[in-house]
C-alpha atoms as a PDB file:
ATOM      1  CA  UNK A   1      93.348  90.155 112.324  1.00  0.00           C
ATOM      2  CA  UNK A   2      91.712  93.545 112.046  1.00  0.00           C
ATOM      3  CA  UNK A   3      87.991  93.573 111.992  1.00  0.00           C
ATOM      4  CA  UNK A   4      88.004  95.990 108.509  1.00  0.00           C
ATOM      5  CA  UNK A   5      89.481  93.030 106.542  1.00  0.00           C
ATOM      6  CA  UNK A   6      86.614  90.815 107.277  1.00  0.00           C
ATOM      7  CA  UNK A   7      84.343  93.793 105.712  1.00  0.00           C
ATOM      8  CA  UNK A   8      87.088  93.080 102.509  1.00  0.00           C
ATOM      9  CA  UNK A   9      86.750  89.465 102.508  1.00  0.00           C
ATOM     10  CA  UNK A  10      84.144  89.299  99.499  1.00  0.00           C
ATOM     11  CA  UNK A  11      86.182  91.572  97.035  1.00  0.00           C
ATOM     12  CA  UNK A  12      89.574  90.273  97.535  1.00  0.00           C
ATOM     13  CA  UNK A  13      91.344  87.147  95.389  1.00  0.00           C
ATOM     14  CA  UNK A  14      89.745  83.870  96.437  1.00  0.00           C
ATOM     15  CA  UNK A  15      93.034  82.641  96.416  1.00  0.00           C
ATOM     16  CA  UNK A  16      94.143  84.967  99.512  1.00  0.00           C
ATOM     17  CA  UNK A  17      90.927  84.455 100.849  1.00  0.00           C
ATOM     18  CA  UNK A  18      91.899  80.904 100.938  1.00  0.00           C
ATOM     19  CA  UNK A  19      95.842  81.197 102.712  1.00  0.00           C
ATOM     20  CA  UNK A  20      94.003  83.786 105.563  1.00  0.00           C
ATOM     21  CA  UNK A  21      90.904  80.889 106.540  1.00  0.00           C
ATOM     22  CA  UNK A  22      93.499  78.321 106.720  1.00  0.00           C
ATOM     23  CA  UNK A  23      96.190  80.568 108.982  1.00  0.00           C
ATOM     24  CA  UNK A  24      93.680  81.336 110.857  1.00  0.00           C
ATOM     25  CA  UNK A  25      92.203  77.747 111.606  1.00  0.00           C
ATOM     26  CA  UNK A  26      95.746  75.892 112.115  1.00  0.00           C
ATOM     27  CA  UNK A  27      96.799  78.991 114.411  1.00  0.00           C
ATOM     28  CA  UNK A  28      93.722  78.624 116.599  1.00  0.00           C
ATOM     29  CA  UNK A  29      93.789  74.820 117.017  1.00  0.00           C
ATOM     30  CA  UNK A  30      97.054  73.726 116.158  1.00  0.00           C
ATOM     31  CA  UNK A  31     100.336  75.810 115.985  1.00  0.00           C
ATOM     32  CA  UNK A  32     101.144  79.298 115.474  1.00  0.00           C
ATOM     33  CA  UNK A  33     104.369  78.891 114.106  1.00  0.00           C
ATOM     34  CA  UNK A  34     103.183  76.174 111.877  1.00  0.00           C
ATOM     35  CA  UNK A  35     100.369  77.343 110.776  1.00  0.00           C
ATOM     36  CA  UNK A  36     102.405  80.397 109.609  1.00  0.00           C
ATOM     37  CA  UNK A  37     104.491  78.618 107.457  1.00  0.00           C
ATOM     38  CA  UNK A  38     101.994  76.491 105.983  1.00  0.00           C
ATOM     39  CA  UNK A  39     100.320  80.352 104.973  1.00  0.00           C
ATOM     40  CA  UNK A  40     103.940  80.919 103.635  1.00  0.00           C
ATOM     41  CA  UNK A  41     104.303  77.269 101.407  1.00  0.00           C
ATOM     42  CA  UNK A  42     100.658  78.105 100.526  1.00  0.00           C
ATOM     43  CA  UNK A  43     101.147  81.706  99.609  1.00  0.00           C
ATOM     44  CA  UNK A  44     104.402  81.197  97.573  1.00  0.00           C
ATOM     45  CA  UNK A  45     102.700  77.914  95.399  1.00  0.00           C
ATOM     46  CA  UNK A  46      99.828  80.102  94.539  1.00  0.00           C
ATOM     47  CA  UNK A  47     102.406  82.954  93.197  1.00  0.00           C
ATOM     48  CA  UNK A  48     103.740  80.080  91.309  1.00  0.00           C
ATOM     49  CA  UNK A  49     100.414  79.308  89.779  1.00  0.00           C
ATOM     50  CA  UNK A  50      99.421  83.196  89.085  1.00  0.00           C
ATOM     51  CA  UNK A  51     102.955  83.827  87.539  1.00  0.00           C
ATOM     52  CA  UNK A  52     102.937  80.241  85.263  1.00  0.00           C
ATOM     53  CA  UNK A  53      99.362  81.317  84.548  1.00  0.00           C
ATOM     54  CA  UNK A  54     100.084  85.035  82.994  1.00  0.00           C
ATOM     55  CA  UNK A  55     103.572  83.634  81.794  1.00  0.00           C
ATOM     56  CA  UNK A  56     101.471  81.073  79.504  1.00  0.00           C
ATOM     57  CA  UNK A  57      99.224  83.656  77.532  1.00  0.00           C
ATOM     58  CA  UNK A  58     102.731  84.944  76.100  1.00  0.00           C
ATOM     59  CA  UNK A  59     103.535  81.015  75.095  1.00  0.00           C
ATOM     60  CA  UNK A  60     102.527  81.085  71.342  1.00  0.00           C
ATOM     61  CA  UNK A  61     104.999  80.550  68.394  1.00  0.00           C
ATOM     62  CA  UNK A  62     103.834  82.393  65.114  1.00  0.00           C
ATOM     63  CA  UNK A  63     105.593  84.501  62.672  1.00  0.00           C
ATOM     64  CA  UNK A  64     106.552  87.803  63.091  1.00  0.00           C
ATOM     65  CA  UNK A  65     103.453  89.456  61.057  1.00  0.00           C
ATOM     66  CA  UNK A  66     101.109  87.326  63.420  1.00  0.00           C
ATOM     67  CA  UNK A  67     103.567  88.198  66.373  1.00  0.00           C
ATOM     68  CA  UNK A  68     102.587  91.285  67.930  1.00  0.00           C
ATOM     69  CA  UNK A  69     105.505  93.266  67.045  1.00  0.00           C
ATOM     70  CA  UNK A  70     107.961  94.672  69.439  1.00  0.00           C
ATOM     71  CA  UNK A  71     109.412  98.457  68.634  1.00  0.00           C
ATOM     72  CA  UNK A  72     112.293  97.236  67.332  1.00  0.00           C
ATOM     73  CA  UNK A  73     110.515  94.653  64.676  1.00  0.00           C
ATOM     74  CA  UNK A  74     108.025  97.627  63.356  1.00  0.00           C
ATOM     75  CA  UNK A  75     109.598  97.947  59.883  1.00  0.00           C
ATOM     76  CA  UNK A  76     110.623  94.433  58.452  1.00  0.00           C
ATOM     77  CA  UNK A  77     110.099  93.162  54.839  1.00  0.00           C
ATOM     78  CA  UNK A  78     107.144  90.691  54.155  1.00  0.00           C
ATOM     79  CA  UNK A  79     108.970  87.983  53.104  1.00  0.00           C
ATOM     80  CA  UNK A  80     111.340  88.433  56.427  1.00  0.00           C
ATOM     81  CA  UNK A  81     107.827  88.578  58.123  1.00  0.00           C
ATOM     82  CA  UNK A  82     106.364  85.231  56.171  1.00  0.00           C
ATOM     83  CA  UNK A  83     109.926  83.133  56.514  1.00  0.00           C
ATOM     84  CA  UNK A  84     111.070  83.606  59.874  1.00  0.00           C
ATOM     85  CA  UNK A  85     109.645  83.064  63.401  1.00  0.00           C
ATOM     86  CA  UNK A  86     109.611  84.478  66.285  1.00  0.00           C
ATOM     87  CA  UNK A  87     109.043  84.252  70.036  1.00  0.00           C
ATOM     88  CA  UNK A  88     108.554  86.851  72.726  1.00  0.00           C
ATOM     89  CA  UNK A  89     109.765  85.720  76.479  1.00  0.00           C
ATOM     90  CA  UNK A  90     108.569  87.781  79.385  1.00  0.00           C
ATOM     91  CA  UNK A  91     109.436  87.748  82.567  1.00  0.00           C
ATOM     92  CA  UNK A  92     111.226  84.722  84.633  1.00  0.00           C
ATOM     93  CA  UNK A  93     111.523  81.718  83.463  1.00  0.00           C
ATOM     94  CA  UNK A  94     110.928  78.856  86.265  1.00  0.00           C
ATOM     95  CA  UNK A  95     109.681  75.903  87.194  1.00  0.00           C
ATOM     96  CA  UNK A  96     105.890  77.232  87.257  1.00  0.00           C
ATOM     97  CA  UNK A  97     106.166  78.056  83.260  1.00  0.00           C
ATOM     98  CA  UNK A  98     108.634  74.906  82.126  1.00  0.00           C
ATOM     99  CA  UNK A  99     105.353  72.683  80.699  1.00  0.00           C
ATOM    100  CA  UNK A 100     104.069  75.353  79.008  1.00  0.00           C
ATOM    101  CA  UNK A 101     107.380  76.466  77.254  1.00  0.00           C
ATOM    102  CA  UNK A 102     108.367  72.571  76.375  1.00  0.00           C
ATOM    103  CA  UNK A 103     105.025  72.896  74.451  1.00  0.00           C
ATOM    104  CA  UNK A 104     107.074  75.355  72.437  1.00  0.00           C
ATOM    105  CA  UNK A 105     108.666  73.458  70.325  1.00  0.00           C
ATOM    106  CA  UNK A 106     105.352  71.702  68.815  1.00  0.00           C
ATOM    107  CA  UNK A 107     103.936  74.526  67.989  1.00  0.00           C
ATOM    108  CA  UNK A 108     106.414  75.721  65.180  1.00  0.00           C
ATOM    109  CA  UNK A 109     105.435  74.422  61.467  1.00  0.00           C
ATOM    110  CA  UNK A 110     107.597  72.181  59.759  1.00  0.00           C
ATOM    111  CA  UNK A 111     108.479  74.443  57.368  1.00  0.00           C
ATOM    112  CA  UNK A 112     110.175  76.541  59.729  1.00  0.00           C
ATOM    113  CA  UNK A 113     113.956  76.997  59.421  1.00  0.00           C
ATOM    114  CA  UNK A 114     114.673  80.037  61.379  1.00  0.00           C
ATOM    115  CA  UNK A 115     113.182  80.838  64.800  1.00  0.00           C
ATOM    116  CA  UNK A 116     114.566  83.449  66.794  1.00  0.00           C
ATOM    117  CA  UNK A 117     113.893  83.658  70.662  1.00  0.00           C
ATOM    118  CA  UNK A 118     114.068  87.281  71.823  1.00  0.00           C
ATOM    119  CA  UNK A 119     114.642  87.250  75.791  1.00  0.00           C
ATOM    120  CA  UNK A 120     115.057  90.916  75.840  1.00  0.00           C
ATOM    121  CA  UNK A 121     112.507  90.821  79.114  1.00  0.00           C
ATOM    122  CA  UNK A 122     113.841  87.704  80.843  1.00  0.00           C
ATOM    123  CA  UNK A 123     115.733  88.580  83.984  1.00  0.00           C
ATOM    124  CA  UNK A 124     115.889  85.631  85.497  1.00  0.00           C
ATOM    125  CA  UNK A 125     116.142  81.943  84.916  1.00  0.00           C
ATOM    126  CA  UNK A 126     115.805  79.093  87.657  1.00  0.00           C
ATOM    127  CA  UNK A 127     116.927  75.450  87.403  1.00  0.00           C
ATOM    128  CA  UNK A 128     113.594  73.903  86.143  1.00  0.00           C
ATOM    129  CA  UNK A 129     113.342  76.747  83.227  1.00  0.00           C
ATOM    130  CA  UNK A 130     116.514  76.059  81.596  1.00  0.00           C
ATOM    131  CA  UNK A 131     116.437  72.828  81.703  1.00  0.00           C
ATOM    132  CA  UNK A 132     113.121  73.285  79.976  1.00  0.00           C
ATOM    133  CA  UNK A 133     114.858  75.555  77.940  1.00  0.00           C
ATOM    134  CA  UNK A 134     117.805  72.954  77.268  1.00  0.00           C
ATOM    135  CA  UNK A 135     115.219  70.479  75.853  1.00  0.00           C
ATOM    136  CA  UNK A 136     113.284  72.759  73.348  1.00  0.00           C
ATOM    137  CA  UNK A 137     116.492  74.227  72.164  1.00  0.00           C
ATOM    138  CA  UNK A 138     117.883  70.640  71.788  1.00  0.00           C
ATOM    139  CA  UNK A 139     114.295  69.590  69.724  1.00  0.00           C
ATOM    140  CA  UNK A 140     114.531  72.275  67.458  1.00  0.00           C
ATOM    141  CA  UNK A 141     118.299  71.569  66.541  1.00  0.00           C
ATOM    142  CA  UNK A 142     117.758  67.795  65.927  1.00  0.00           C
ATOM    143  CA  UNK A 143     114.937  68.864  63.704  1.00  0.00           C
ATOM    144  CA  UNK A 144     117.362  71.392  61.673  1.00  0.00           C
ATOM    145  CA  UNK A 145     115.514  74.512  62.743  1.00  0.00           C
ATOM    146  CA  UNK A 146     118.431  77.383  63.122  1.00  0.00           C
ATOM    147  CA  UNK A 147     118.065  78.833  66.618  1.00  0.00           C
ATOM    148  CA  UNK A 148     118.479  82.294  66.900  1.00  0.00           C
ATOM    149  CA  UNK A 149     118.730  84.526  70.219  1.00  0.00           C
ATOM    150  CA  UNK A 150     118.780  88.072  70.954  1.00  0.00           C
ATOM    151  CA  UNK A 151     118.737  90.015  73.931  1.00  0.00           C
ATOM    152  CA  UNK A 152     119.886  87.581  76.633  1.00  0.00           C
ATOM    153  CA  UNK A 153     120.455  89.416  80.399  1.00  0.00           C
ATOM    154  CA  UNK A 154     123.290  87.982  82.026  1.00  0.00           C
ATOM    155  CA  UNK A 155     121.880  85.718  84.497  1.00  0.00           C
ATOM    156  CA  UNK A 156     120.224  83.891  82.310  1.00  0.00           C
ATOM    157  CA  UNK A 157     123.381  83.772  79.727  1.00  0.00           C
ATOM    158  CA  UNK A 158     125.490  83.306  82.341  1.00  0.00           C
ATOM    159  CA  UNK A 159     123.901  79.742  83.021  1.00  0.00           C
ATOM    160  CA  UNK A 160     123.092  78.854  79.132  1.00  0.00           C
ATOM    161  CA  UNK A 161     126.932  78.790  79.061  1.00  0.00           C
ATOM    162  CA  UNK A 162     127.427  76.473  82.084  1.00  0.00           C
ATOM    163  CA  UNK A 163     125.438  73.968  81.075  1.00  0.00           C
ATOM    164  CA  UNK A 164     126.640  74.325  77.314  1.00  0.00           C
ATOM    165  CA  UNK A 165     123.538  75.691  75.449  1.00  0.00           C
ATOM    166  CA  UNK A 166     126.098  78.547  74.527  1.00  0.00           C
ATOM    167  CA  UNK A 167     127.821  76.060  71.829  1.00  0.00           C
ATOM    168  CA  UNK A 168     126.178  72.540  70.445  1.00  0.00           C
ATOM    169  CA  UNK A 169     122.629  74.158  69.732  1.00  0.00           C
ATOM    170  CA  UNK A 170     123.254  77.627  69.501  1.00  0.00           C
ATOM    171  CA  UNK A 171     126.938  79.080  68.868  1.00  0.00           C
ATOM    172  CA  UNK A 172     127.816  82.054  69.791  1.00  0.00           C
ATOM    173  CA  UNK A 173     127.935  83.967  66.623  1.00  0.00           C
ATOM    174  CA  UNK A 174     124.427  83.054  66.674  1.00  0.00           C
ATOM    175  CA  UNK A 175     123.532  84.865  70.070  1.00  0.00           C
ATOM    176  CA  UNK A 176     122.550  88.885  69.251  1.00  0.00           C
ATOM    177  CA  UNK A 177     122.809  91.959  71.634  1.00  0.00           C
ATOM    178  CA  UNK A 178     120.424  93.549  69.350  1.00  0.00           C
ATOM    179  CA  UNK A 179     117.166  92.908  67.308  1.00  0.00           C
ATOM    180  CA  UNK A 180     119.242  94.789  64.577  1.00  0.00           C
ATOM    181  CA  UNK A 181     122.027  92.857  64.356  1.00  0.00           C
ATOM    182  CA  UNK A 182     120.224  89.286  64.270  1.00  0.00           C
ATOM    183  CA  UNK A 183     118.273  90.638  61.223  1.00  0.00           C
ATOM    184  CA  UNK A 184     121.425  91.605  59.570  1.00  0.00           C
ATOM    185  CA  UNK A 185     122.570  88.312  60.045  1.00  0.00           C
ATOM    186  CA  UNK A 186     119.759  86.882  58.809  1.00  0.00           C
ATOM    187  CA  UNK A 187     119.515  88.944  55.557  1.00  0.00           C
ATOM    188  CA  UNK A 188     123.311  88.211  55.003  1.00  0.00           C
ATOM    189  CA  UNK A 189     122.665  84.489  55.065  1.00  0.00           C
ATOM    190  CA  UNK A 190     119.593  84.496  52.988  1.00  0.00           C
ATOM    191  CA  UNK A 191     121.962  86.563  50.235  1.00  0.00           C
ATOM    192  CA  UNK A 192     125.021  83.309  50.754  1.00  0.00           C
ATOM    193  CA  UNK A 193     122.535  80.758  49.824  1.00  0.00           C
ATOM    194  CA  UNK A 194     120.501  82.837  46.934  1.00  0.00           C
ATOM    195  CA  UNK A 195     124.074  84.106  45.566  1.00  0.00           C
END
């Protein structure tokens, strides 16, 4: 350890802090090589917790005039606004965000019928987040909300599909490239049911 971080030790992350103290005590009377990769387990779960952490302020369900609005959503009506919902996913989706996004589903009114997901800025998806995934997408169905998704990377699509989220609670027709095109869809329905 150089002497100059010690000088650091009062302005860096208590959480770093933390993983260099305990390295540093297991490598002086224990193991080196353990002690190292008990700084690695310890690192890596307090990632988890940062990431799950900044992942959760995005975790709100409102509509898309309380929404802040992405580029694409700048010039909708205000009854699209008022009638449909929408939620904004950022980043991965794993197991250190899957409570927070199962609390999803609770959050939307009952008098929702439309929610669309936008996963424009999800790269990746890991086991425990689609699965958490799987079981908001399967609440909302049962409770007759239509599921709408645009944006989906391929990753992330390409495992919806395996596990069959791609069909029983969200066809395909119902899956969007493009903010544009789900809102299209949307309007076109809304005009079927007043016609």
């Amino acid at each position: 350890m150089d002497y100059k971080g010690l000088n650091t030790l009062s302005k860096i992350p208590r959480t770093e802090v933390t993983v260099m103290v305990v390295v540093l005590i297991l490598s002086v009377f224990w193991n080196l090589v353990y002690a190292v990769g008990i700084g690695l387990v310890l690192a890596s779960l307090f990632f988890m917790k940062k990431m799950g952490d900044i992942s959760k302020d995005d975790a709100r369900v409102s509509t898309i005039s309380k929404e802040k609005a992405w580029k694409d959503e700048t010039k909708l009506s205000d009854s699209f606004k008022e009638n449909d919902f929408i939620k904004h996913l950022s980043g991965p989706l794993f197991f250190g965000f899957t409570s927070e996004f199962v609390k999803i589903s609770k959050q939307i009114p009952k008098t929702a019928s439309i929610l669309i997901i936008r996963m424009d800025k999800v790269p990746f998806i890991d086991q425990s987040g689609l699965f958490a995934l799987e079981d908001v997408l399967l609440d909302l169905y049962q409770k007759e909300i239509e599921i709408l998704m645009v944006g989906i990377q391929s990753q992330p699509k390409y495992l919806m599909k395996m596990i069959g989220i791609i069909a029983e609670p969200i066809p395909e027709e119902r899956i969007f490239d493009r903010f544009a095109d789900c809102r299209e869809f949307i309007i076109d329905e809304q005009a079927k049911i007043t016609a």
